[in-house]
PDB file of N, CA and C in Angstrom:
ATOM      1  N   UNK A   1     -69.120  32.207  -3.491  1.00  0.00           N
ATOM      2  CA  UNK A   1     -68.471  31.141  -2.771  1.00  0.00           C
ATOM      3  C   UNK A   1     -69.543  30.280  -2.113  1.00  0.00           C
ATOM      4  N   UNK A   2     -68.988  28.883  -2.232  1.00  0.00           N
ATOM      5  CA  UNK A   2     -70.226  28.293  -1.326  1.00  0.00           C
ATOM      6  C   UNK A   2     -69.628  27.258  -0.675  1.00  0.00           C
ATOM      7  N   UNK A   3     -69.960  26.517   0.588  1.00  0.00           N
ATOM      8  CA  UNK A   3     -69.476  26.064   1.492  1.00  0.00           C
ATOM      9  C   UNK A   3     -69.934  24.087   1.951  1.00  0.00           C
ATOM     10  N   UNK A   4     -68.837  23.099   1.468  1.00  0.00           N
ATOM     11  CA  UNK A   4     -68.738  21.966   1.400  1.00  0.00           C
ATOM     12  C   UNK A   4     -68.719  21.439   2.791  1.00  0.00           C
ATOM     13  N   UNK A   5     -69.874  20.777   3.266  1.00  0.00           N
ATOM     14  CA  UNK A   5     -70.029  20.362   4.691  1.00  0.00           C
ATOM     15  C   UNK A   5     -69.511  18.645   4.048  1.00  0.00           C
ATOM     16  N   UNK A   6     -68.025  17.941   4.604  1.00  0.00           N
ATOM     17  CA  UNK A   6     -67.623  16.888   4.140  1.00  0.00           C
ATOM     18  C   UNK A   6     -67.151  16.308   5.418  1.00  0.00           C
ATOM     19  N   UNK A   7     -67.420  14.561   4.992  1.00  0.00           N
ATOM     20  CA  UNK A   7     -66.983  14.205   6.675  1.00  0.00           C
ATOM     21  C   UNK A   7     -66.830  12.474   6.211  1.00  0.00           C
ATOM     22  N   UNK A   8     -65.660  12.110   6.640  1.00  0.00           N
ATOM     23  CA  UNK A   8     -65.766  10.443   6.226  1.00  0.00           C
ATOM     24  C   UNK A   8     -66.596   9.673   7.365  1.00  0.00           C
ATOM     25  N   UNK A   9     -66.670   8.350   6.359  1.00  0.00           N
ATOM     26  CA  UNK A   9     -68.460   7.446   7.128  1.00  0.00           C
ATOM     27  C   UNK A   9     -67.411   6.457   6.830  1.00  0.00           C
ATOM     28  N   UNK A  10     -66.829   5.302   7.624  1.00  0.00           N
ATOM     29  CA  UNK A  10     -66.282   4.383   7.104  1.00  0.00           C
ATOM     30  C   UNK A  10     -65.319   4.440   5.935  1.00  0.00           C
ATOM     31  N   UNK A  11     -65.630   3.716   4.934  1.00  0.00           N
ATOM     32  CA  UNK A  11     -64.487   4.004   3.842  1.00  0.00           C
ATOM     33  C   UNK A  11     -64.691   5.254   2.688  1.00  0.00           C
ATOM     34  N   UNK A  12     -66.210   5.373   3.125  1.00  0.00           N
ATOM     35  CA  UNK A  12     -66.199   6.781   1.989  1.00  0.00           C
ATOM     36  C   UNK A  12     -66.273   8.077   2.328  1.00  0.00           C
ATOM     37  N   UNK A  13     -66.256   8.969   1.783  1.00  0.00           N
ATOM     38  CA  UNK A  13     -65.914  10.626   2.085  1.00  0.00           C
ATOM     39  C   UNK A  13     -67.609  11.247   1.631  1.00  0.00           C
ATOM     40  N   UNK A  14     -68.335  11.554   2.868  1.00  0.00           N
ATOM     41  CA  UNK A  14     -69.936  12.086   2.106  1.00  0.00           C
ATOM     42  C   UNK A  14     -69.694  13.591   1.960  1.00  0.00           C
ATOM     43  N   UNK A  15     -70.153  14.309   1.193  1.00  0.00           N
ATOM     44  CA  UNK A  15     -70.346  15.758   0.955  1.00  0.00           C
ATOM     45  C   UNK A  15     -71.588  16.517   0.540  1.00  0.00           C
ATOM     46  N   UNK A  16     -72.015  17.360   1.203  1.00  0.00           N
ATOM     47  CA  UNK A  16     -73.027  18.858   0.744  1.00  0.00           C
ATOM     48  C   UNK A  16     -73.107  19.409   0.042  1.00  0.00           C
ATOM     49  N   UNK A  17     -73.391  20.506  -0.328  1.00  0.00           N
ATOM     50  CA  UNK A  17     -72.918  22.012  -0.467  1.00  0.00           C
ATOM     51  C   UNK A  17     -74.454  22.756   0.467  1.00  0.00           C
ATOM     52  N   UNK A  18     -73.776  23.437   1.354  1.00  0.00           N
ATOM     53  CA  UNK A  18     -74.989  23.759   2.494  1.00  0.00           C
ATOM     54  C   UNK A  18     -75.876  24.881   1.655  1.00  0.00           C
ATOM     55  N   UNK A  19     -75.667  25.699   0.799  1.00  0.00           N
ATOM     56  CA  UNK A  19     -76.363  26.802   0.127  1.00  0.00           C
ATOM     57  C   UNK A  19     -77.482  26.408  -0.489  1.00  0.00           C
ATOM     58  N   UNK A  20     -77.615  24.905  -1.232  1.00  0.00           N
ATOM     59  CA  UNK A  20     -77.780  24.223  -2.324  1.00  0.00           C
ATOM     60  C   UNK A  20     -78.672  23.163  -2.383  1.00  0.00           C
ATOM     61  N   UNK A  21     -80.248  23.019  -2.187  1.00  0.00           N
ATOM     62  CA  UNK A  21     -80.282  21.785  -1.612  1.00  0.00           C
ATOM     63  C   UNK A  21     -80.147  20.664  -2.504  1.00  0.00           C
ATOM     64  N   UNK A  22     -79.845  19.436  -2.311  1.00  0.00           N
ATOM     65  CA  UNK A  22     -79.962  18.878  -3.531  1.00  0.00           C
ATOM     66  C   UNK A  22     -78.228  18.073  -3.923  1.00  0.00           C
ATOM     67  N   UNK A  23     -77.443  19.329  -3.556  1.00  0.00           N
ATOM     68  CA  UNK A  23     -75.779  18.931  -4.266  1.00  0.00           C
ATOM     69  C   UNK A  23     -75.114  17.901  -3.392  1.00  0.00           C
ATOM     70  N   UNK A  24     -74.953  17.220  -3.452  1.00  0.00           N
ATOM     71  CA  UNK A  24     -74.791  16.160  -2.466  1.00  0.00           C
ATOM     72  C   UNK A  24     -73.614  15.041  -2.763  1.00  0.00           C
ATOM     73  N   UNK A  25     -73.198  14.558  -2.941  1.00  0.00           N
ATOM     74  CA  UNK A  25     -71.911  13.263  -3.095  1.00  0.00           C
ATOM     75  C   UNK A  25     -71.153  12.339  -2.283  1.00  0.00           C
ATOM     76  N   UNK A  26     -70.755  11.406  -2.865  1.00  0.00           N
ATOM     77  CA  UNK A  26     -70.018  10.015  -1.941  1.00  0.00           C
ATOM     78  C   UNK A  26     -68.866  10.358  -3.129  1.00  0.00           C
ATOM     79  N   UNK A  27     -67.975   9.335  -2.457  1.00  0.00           N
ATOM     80  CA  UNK A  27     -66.357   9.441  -2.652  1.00  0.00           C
ATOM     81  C   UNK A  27     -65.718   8.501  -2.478  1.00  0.00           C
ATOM     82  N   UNK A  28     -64.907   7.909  -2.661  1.00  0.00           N
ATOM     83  CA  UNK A  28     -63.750   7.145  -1.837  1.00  0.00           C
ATOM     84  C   UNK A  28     -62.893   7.664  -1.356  1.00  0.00           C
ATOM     85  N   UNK A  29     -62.407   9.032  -2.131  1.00  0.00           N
ATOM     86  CA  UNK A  29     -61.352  10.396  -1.743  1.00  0.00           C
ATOM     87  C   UNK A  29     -61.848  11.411  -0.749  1.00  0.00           C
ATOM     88  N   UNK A  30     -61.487  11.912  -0.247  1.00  0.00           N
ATOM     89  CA  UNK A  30     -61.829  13.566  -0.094  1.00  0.00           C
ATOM     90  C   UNK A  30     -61.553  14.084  -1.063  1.00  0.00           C
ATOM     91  N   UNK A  31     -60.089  14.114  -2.096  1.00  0.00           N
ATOM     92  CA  UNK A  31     -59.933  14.858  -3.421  1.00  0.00           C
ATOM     93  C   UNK A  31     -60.927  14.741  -4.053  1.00  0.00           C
ATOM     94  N   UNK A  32     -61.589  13.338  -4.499  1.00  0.00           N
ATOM     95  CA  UNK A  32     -62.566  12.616  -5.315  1.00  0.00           C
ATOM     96  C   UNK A  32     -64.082  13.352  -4.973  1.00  0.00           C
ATOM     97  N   UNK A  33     -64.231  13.704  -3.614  1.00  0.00           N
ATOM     98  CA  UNK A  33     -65.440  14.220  -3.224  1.00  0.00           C
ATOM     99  C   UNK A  33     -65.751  15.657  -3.339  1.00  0.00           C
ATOM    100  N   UNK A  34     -64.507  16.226  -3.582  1.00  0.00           N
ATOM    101  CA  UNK A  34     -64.301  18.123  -3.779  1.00  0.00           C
ATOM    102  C   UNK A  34     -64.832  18.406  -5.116  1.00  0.00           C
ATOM    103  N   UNK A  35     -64.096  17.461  -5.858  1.00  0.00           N
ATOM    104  CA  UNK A  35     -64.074  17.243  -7.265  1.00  0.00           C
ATOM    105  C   UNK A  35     -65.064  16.924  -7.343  1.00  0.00           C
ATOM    106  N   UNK A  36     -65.889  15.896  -6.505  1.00  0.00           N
ATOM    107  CA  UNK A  36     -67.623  15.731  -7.524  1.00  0.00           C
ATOM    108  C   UNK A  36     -68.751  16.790  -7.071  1.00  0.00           C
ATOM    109  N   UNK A  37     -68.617  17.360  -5.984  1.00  0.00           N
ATOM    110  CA  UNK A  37     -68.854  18.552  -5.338  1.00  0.00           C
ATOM    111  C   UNK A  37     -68.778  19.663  -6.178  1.00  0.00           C
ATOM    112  N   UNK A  38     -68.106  19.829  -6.535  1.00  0.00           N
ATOM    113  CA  UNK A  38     -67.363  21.205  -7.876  1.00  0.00           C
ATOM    114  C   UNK A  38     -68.606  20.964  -9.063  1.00  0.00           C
ATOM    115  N   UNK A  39     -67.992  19.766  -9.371  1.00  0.00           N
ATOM    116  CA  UNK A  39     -68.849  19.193 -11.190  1.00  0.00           C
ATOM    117  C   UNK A  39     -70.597  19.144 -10.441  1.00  0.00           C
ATOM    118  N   UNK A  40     -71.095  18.682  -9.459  1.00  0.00           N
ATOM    119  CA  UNK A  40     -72.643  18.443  -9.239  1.00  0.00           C
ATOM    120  C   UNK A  40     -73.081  19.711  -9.285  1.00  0.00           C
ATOM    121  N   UNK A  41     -72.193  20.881  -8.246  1.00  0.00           N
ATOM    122  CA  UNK A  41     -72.678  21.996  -8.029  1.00  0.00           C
ATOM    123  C   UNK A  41     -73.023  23.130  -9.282  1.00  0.00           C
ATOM    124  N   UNK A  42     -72.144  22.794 -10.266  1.00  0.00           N
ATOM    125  CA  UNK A  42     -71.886  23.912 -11.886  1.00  0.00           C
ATOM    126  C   UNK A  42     -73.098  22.618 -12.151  1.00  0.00           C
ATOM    127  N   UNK A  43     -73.317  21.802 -12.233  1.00  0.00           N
ATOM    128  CA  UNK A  43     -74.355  21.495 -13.005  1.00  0.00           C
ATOM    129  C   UNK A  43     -75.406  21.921 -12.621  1.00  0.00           C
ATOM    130  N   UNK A  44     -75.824  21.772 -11.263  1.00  0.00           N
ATOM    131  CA  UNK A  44     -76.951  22.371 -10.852  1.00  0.00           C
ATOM    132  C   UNK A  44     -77.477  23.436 -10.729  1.00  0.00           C
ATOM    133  N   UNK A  45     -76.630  24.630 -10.830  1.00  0.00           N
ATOM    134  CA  UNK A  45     -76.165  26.153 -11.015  1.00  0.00           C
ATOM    135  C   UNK A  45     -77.037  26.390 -12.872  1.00  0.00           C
ATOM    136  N   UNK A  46     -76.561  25.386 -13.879  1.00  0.00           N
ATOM    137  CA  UNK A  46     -76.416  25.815 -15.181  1.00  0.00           C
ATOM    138  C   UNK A  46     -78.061  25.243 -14.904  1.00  0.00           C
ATOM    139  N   UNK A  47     -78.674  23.971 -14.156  1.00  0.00           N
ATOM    140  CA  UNK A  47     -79.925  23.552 -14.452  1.00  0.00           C
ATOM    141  C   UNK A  47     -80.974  24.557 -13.967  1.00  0.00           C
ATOM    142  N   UNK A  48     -80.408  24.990 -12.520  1.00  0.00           N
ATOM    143  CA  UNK A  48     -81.237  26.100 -12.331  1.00  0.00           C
ATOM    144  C   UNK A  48     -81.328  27.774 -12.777  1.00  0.00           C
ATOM    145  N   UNK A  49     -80.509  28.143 -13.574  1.00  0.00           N
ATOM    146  CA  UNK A  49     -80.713  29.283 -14.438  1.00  0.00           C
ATOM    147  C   UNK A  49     -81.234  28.616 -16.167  1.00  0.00           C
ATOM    148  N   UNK A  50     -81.151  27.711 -16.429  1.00  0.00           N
ATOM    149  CA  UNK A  50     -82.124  27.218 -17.681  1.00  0.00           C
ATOM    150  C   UNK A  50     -83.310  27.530 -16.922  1.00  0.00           C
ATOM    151  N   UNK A  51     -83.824  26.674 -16.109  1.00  0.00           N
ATOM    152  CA  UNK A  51     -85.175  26.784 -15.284  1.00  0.00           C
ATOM    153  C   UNK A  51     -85.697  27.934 -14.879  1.00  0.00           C
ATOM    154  N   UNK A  52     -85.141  28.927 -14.700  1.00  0.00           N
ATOM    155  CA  UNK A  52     -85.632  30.129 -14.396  1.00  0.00           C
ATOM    156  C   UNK A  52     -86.029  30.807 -15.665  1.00  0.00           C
ATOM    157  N   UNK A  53     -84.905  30.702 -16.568  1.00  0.00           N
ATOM    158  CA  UNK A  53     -85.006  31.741 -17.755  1.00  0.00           C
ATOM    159  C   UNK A  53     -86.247  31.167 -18.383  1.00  0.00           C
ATOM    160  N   UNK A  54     -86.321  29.965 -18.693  1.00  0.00           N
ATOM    161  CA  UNK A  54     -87.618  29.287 -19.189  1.00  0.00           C
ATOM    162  C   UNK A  54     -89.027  29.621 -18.354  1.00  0.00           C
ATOM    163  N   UNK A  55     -88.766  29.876 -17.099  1.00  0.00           N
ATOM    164  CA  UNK A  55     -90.005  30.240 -16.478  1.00  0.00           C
ATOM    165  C   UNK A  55     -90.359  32.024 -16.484  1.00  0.00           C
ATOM    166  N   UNK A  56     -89.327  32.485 -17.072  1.00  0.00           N
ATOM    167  CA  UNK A  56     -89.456  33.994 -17.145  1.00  0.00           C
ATOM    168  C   UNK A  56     -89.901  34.133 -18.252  1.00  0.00           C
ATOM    169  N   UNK A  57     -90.252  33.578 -19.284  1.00  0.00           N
ATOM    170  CA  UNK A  57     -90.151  33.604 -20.618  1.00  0.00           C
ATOM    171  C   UNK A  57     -89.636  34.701 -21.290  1.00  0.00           C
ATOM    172  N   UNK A  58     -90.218  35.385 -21.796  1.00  0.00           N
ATOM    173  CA  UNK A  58     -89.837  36.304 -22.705  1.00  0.00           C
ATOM    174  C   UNK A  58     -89.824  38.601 -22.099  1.00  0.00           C
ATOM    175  N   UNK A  59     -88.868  38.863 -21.981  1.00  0.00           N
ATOM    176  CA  UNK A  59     -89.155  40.289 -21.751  1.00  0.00           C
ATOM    177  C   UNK A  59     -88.673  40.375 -20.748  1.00  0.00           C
ATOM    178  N   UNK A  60     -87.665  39.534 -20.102  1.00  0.00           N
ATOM    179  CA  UNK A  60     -86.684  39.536 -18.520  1.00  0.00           C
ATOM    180  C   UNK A  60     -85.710  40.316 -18.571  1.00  0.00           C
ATOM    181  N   UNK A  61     -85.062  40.869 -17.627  1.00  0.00           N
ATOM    182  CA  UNK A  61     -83.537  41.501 -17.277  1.00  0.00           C
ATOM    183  C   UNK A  61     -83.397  40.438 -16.336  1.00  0.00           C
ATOM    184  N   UNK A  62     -81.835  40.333 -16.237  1.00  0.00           N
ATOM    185  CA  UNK A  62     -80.989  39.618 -15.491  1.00  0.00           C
ATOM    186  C   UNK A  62     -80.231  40.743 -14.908  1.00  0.00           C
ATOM    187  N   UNK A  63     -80.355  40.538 -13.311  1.00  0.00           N
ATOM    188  CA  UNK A  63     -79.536  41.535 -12.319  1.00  0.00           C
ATOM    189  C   UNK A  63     -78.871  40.884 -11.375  1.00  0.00           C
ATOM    190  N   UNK A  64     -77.646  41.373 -11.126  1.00  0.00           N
ATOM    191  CA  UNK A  64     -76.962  40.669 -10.062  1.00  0.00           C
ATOM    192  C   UNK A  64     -76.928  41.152  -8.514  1.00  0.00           C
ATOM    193  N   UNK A  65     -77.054  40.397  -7.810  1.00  0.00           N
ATOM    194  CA  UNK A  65     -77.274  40.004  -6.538  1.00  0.00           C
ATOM    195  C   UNK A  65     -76.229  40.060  -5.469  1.00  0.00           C
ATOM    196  N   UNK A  66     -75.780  41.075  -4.745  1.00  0.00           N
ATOM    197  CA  UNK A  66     -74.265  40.740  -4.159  1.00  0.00           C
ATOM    198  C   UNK A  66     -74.422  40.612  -2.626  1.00  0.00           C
ATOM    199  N   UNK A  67     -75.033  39.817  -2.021  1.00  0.00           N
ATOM    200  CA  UNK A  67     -74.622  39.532   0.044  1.00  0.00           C
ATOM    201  C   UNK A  67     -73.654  40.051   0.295  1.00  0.00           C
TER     202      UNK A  67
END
């Protein structure tokens, strides 16, 4: 789970994701801003496990991590 710090500025809706640095979005919605929040965050998720696996190269295990 990760946690959307969102807050309207005038006419648009700005958003976070506080875990994440980087995931960030404008809006005209709050719906519109959850929603680009959702799609930035899985992208950045899929960019940073390419990036890792590529920097592990060859002969890695993948283990999971539970807080």
């Amino acid at each position: 789970m990760y946690t959307a710090v969102i807050k309207q500025s005038g006419d648009w809706w700005l958003g976070w994701i506080e875990e994440i640095p980087g995931v960030n979005c404008q809006e005209a919605t709050r719906e519109e801003l959850l929603e680009s929040l959702r799609i930035t965050l899985l992208e950045a998720l899929e960019f940073n496990r390419q990036d890792a696996i590529e920097a592990a190269g060859s002969d890695y295990v993948e283990e999971a991590i539970a807080l």
